[in-house]
Protein backbone atom coordinates (compact mmCIF):
# COMPACT_ATOMS: atom_id res chain seq x y z
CA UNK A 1 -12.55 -41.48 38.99
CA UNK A 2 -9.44 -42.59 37.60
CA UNK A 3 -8.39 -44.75 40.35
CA UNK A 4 -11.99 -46.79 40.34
CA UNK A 5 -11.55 -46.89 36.69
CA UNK A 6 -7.99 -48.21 36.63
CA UNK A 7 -9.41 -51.25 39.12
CA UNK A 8 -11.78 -52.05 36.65
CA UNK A 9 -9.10 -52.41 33.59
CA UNK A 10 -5.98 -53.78 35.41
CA UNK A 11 -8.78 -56.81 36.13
CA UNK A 12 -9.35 -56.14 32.96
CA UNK A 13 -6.01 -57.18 31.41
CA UNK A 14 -5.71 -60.13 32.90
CA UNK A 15 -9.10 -61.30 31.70
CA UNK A 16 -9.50 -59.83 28.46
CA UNK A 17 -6.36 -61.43 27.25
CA UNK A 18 -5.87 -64.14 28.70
CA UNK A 19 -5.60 -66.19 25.44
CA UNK A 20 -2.07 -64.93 25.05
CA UNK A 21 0.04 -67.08 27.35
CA UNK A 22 2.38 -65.48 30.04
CA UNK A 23 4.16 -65.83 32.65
CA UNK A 24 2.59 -66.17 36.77
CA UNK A 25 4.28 -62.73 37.04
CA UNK A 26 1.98 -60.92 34.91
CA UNK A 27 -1.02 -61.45 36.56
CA UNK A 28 0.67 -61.47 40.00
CA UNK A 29 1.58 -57.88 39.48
CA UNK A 30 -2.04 -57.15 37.55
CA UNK A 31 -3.89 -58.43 40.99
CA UNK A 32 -1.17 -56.18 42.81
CA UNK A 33 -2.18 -53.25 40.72
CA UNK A 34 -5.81 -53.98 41.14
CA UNK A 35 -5.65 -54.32 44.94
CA UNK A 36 -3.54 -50.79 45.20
CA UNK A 37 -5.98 -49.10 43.03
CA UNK A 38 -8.67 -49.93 44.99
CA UNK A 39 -7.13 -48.67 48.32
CA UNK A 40 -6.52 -45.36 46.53
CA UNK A 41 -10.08 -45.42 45.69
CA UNK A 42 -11.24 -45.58 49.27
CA UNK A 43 -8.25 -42.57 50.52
CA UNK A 44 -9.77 -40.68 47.32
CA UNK A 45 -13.52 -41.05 48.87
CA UNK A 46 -12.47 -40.86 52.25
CA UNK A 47 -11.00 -37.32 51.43
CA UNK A 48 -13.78 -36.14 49.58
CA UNK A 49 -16.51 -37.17 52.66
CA UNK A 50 -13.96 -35.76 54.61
CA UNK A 51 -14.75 -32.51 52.78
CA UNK A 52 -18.14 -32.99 52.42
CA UNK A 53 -18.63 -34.50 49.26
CA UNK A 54 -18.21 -37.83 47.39
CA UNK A 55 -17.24 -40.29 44.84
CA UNK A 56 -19.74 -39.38 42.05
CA UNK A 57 -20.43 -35.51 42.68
CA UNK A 58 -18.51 -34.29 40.12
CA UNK A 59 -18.28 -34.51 36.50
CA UNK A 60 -15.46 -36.94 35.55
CA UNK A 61 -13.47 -37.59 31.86
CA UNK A 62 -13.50 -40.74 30.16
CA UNK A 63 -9.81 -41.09 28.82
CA UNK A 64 -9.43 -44.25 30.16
CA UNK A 65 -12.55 -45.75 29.15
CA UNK A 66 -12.23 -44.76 25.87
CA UNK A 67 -8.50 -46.07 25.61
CA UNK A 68 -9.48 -49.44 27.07
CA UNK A 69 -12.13 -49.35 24.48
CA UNK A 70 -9.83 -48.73 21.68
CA UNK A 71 -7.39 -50.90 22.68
CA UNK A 72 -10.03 -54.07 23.41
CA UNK A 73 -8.24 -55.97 21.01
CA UNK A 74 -4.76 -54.83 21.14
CA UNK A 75 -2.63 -56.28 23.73
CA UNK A 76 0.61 -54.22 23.55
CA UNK A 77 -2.28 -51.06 22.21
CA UNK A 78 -3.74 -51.56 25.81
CA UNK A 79 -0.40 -51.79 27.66
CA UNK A 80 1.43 -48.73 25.65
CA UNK A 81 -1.81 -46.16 26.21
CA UNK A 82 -2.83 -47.84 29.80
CA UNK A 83 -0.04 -47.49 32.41
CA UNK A 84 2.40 -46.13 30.03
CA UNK A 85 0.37 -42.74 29.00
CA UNK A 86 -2.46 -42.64 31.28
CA UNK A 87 -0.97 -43.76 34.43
CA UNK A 88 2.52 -42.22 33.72
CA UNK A 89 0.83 -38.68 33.28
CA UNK A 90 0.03 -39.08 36.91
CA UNK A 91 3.52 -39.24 38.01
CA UNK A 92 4.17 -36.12 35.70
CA UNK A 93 0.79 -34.06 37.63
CA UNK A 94 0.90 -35.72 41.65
CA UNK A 95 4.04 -33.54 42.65
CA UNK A 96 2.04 -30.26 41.99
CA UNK A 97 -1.52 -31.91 43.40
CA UNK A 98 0.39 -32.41 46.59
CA UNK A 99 1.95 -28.79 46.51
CA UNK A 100 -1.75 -27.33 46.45
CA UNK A 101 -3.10 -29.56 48.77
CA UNK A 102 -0.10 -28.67 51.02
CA UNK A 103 -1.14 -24.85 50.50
CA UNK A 104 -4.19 -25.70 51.17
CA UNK A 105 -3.34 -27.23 54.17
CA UNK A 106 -5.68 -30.40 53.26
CA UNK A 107 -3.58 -33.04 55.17
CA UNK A 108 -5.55 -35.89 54.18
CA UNK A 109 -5.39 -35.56 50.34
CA UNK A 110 -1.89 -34.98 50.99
CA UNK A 111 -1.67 -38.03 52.08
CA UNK A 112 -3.22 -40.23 50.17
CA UNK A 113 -1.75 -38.51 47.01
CA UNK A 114 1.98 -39.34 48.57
CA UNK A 115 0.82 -42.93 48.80
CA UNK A 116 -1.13 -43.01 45.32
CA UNK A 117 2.16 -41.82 43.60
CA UNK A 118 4.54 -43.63 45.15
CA UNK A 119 2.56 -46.95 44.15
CA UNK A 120 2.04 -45.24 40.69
CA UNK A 121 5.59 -45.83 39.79
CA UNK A 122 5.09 -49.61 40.16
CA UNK A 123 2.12 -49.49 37.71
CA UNK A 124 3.75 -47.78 35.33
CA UNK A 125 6.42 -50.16 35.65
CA UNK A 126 4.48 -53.11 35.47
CA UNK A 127 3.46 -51.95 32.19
CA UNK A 128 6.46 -51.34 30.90
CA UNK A 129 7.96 -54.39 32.04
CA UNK A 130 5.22 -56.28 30.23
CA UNK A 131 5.29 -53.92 27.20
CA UNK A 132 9.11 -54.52 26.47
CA UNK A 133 8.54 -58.47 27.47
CA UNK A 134 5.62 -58.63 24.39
CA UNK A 135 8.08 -57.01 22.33
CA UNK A 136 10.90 -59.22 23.01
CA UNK A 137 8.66 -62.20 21.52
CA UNK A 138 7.57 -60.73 18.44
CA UNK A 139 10.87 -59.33 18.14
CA UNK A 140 8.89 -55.58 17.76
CA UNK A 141 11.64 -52.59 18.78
CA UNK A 142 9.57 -51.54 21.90
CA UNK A 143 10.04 -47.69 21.24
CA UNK A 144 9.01 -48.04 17.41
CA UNK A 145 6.03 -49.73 18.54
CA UNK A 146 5.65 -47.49 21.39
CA UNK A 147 5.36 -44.32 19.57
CA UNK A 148 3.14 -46.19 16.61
CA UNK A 149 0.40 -47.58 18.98
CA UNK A 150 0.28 -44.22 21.01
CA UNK A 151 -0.27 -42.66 17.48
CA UNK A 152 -2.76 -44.88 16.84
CA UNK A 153 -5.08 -45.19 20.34
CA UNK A 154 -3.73 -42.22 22.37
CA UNK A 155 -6.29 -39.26 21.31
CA UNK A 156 -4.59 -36.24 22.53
CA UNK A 157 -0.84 -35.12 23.39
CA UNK A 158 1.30 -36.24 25.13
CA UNK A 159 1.91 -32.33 27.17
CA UNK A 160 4.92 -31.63 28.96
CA UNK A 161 6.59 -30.87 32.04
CA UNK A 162 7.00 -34.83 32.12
CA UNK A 163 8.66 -36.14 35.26
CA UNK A 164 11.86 -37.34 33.46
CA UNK A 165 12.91 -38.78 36.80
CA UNK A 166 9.62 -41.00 37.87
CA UNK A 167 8.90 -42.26 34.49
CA UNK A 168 12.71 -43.58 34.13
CA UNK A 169 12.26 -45.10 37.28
CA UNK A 170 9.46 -46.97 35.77
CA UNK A 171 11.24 -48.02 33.19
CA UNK A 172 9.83 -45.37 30.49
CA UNK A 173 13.53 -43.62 28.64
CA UNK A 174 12.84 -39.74 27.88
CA UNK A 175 13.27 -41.02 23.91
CA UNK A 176 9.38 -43.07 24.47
CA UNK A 177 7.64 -39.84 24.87
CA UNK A 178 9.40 -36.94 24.20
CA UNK A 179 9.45 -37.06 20.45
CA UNK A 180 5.58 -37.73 19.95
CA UNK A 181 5.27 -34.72 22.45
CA UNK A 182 7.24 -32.53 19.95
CA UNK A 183 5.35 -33.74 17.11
CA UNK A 184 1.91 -32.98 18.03
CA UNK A 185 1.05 -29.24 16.92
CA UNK A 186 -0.51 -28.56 20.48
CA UNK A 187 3.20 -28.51 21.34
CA UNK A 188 4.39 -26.81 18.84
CA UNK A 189 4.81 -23.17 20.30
CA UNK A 190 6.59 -24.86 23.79
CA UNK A 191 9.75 -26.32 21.29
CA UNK A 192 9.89 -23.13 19.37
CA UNK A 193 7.81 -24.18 16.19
């Protein structure tokens, strides 16, 4: 669900505001995104005929839909809570997906998760690249905004483990996300509060 979803708004992106001028490379890596979400779309349906089932049988959340909703009208909004919360959680969840489809001894969703999160760290990226690049022209510190649009458009908490490691790689610094996890009350018992 989240893969067919994240087609949709990295399309999305490029269209909705596309009254804000930038540069070729934003919607080069947008159509990139797009295209690589849609081949983890068909490995996620191919895996589920594979196990007798399919795209639709199950009851799905609506966390992205409701945070491209939110953030219709907020470019950096849509950017901070889009690949830099959403997407990023995946890199923080896909290790342990893999370990239990490994148990399992599911082959093919191990697969297709090893490729889904190694081209998750590019998404990520690409939103954080394009985050920080907003930011440079309004001359916004990127983590002050950061942690005030997740505030405002992110309904939930931001739950650790995180994968320190991935996210860095995608350009995301530990000081982004770790203090609103600590803040939110959810969290509270996990730092001692």
């Amino acid at each position: 669900h989240i893969e067919l979803n994240a087609v949709d708004l990295h399309w999305d992106i490029i269209a909705r505001f596309s009254d804000v001028p930038m540069p070729s490379g934003f919607y080069d890596d947008w159509v990139k995104a797009a295209d690589e979400e849609s081949k983890h779309f068909n490995l996620v349906c191919d895996v589920l005929e594979g196990l007798g089932s399919y795209y639709g049988a199950l009851p799905a959340h609506a966390f992205m839909w409701r945070a491209a909703s939110d953030t219709a009208d907020d470019f950096l909004g849509r950017l901070a809570v889009v690949p830099m919360v959403l997407e990023a959680r995946g890199l923080d969840v896909t290790p342990g997906m893999i370990a239990l489809f490994e148990k399992a001894g599911i082959d093919s969703a191990v697969t297709a998760l090893k490729t889904i999160y190694a081209e998750e760290v590019g998404h990520v990226a690409y939103g954080s690249k394009w985050f920080h690049f907003l930011c440079g022209r309004h001359d916004t510190d990127p983590k002050e905004a950061f942690h005030d649009l997740v505030r405002r458009y992110f309904h939930g908490a931001l739950k650790p483990p995180f994968n320190d490691e991935k996210r860095a790689e995608a350009g995301i610094p530990p000081d982004f996300y770790w203090p609103l996890a600590q803040e939110h009350p959810a969290n509270a018992r996990r730092f001692g509060g």
